[in-house]
Protein backbone atom coordinates (compact mmCIF):
# COMPACT_ATOMS: atom_id res chain seq x y z
CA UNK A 1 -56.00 -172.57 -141.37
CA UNK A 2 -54.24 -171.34 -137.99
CA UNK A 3 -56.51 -169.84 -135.52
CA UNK A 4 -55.51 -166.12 -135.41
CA UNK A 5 -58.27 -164.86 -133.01
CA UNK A 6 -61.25 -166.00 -130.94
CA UNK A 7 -64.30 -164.26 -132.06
CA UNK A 8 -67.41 -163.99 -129.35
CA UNK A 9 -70.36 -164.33 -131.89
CA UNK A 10 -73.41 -162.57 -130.18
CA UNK A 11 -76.52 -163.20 -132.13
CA UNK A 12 -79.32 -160.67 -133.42
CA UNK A 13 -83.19 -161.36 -132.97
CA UNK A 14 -84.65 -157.61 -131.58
CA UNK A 15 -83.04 -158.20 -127.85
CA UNK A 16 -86.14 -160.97 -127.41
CA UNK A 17 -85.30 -163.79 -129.68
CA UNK A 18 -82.52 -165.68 -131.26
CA UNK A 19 -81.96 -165.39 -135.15
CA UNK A 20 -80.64 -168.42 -137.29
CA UNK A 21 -77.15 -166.46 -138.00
CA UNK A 22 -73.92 -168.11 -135.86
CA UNK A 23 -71.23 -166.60 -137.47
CA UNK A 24 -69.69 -169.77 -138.17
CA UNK A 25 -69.39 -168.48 -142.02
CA UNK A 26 -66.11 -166.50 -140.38
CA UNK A 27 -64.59 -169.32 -139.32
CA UNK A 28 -62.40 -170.19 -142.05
CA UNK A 29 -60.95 -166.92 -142.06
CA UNK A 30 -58.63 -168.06 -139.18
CA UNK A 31 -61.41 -167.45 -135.92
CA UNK A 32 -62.50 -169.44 -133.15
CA UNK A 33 -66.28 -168.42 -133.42
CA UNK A 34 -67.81 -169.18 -129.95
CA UNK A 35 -71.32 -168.23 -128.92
CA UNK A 36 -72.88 -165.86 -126.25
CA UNK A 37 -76.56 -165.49 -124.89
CA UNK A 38 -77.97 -162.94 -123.32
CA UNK A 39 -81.16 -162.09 -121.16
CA UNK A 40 -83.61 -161.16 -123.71
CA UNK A 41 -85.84 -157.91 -123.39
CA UNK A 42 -88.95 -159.97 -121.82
CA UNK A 43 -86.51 -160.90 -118.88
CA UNK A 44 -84.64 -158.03 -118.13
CA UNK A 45 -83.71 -154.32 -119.15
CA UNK A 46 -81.35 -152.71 -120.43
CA UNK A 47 -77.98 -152.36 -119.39
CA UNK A 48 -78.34 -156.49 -118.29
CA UNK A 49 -78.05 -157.80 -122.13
CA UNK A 50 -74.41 -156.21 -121.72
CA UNK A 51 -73.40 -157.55 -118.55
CA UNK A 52 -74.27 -161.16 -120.07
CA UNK A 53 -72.12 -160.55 -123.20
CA UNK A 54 -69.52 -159.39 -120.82
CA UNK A 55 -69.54 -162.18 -118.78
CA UNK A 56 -69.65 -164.30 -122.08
CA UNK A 57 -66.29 -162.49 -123.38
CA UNK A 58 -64.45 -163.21 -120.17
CA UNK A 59 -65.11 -167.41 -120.12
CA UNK A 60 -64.16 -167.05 -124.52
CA UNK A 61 -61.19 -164.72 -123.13
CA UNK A 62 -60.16 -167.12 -120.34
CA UNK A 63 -60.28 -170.61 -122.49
CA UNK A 64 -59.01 -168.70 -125.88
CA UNK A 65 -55.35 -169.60 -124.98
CA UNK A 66 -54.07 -165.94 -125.34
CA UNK A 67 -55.56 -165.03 -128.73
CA UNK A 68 -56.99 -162.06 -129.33
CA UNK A 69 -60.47 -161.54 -128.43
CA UNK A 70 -62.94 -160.32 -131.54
CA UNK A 71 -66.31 -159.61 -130.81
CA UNK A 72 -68.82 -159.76 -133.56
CA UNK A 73 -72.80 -159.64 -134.07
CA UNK A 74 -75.85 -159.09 -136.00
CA UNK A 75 -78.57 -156.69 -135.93
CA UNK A 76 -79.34 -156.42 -131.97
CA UNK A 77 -76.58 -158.71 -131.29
CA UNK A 78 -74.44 -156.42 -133.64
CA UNK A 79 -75.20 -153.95 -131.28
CA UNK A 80 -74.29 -155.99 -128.42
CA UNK A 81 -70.59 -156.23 -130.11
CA UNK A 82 -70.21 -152.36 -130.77
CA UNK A 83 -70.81 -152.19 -126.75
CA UNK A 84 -68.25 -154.72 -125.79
CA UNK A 85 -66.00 -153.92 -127.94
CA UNK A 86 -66.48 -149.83 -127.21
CA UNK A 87 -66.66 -150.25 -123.53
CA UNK A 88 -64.10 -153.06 -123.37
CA UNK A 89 -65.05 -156.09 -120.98
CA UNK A 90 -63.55 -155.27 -117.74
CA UNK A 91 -62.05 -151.55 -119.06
CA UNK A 92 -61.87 -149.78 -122.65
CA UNK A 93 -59.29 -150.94 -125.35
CA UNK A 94 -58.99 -154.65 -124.27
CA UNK A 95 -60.89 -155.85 -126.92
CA UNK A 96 -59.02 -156.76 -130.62
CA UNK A 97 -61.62 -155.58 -132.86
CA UNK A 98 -65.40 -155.37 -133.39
CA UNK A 99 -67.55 -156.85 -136.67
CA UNK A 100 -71.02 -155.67 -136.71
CA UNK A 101 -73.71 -156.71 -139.24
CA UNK A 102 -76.75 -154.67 -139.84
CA UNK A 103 -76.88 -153.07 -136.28
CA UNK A 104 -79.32 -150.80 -135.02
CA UNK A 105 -77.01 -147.73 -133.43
CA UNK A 106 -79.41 -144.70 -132.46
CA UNK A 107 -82.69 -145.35 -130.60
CA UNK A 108 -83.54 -141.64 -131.84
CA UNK A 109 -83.60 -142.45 -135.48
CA UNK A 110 -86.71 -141.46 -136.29
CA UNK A 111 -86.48 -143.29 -139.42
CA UNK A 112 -86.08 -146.84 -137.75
CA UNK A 113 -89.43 -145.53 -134.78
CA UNK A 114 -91.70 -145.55 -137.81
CA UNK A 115 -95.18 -146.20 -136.93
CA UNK A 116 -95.43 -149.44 -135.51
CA UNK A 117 -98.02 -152.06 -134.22
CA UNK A 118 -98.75 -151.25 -130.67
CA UNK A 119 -96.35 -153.50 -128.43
CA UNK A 120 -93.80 -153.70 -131.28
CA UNK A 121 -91.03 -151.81 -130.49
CA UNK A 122 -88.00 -153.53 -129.87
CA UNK A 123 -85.98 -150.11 -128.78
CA UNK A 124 -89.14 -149.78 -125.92
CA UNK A 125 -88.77 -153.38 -124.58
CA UNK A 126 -84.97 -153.36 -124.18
CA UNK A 127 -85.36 -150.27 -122.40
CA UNK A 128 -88.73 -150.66 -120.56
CA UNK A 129 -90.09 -147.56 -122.04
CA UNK A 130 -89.76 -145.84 -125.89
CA UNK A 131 -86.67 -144.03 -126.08
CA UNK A 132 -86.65 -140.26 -125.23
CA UNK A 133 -84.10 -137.43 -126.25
CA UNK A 134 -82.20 -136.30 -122.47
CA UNK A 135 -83.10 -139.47 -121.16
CA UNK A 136 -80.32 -141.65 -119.26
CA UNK A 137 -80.85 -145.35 -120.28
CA UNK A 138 -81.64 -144.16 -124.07
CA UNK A 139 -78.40 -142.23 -124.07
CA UNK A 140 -76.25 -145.21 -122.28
CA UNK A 141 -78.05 -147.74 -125.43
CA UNK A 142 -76.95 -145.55 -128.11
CA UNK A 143 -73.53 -146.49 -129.59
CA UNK A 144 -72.11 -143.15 -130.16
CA UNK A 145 -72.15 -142.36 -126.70
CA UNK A 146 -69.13 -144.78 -125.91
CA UNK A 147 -66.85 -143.51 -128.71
CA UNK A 148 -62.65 -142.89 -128.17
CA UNK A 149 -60.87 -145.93 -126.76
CA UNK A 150 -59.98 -146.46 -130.39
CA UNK A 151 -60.62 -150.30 -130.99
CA UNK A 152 -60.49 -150.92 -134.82
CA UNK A 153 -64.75 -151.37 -136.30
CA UNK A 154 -65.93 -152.89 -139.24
CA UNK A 155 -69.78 -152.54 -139.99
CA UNK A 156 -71.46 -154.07 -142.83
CA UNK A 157 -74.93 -152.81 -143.85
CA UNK A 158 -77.36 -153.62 -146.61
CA UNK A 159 -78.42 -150.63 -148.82
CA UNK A 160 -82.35 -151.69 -148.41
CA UNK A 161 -82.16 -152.36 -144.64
CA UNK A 162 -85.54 -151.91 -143.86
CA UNK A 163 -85.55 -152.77 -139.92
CA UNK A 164 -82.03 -150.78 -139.58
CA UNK A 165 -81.78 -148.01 -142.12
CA UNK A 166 -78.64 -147.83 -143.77
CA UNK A 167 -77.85 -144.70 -142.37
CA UNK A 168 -77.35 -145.70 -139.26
CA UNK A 169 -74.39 -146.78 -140.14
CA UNK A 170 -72.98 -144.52 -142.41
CA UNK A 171 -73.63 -141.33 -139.79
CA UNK A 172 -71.73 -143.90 -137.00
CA UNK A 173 -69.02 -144.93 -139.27
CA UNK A 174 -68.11 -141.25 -139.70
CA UNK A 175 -68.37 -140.66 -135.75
CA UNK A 176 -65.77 -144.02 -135.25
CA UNK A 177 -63.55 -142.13 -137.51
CA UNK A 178 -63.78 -138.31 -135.89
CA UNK A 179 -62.65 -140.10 -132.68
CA UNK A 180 -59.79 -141.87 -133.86
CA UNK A 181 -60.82 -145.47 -134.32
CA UNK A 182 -59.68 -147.75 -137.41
CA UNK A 183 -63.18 -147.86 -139.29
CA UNK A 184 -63.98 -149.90 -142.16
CA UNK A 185 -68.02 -149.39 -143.55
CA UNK A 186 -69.24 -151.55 -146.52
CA UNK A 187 -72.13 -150.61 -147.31
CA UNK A 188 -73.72 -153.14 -150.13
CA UNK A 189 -76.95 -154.36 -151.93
CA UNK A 190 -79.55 -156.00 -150.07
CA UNK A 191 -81.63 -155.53 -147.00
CA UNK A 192 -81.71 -157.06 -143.75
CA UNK A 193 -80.43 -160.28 -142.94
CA UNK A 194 -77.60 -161.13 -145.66
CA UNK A 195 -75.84 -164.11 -145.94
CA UNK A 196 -72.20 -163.74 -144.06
CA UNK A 197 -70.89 -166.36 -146.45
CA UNK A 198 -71.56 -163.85 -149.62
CA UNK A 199 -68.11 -163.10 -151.76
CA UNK A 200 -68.65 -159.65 -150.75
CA UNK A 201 -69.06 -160.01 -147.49
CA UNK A 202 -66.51 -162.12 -146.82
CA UNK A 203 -64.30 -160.46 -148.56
CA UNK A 204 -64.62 -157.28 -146.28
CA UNK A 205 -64.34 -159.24 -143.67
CA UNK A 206 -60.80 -160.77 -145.08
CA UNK A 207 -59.58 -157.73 -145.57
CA UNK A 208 -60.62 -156.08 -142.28
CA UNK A 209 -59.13 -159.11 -140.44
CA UNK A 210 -55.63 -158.96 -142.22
CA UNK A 211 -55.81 -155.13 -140.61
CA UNK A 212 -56.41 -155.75 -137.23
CA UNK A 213 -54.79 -159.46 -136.54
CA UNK A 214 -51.33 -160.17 -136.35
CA UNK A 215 -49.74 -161.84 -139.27
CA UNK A 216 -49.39 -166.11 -139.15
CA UNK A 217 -46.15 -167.03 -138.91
CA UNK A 218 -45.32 -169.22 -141.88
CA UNK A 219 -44.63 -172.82 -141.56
């Protein structure tokens, strides 16, 4: 298949590891997938994960041979994508489109800061302390802060999410929408974690593409 778009995959693991998923199950749908990596929580804070990405997005943008630039993630490095793609990499808008899998949004959601083992709190390490209402780092993390340049969004969330409750992304979905961005939600069975190369799944992701990419010349 012609390449219709470079996609930066970032990957998920809490902000302090690396999980299995590469995103190379979007591949055939016409995308360069290229990896990023990013400073994990243990080395330093939030906002540095999204200067890495950024820098990440530039070298994809630079050797992508002027396709458009997709970023894409899953679970923290879904997050990661919403960012780029919200914020743009050197100024809102100049980013294609943004596919994010299972991402935690709100560091508020009281349902995802459920009781926890002591020193497990993913939200607490990226940010060097637990997340606070009218606090300026917690704010700057959360996704709906960085709404309105109006870059299209797909999210794709499992029903039985337990580390990212599904509605997270229902509540941000609607958000995208008030302020004017193209927003697809699919919001399926399953929990955390699915498998991107799931007929569902990719179908969404077929579909959302066709949207935001310009159509392949025939040959």
């Amino acid at each position: 298949m012609t390449e219709r778009g470079v996609l930066l995959w970032i990957h998920g693991g809490g902000w302090r590891a690396r999980s299995d998923e590469n995103g190379a199950a979007l591949a055939p749908l016409g995308l360069r997938v290229v990896s990023a990596t990013y400073r994990f929580s243990r080395e330093a804070r939030w906002p540095a994960q999204l200067d890495d990405v950024r820098a990440a997005a530039r070298a994809a943008r630079a050797t992508g041979g002027g396709l458009p630039l997709l970023v894409g993630g899953d679970s923290a490095g879904g997050m990661l994508a919403l960012h780029l793609a919200l914020r743009g990499v050197d100024r809102p808008g100049d980013v294609a489109a943004a596919l994010a899998y299972w991402a935690p949004v709100d560091p508020l959601d009281a349902a995802q800061r459920r009781p926890r083992p002591a020193g497990d709190d993913p939200w607490a390490d990226l940010l060097g302390h637990p997340p606070v209402d009218g606090d300026p780092a917690t704010a700057d993390a959360a996704v709906a802060s960085h709404l309105g340049c109006g870059v299209p969004v797909l999210l794709v969330q499992g029903r039985d999410d337990v580390p990212v409750p599904a509605a997270q992304a229902v509540e941000l979905a609607g958000r995208l929408l008030a302020a004017g961005h193209p927003t697809h939600l699919w919001l399926t069975h399953g929990g955390h974690a699915l498998d991107l190369a799931r007929p569902d799944l990719r179908a969404v992701a077929a579909a959302f593409l066709d949207h935001v990419l310009p159509a392949t010349p025939a040959h």
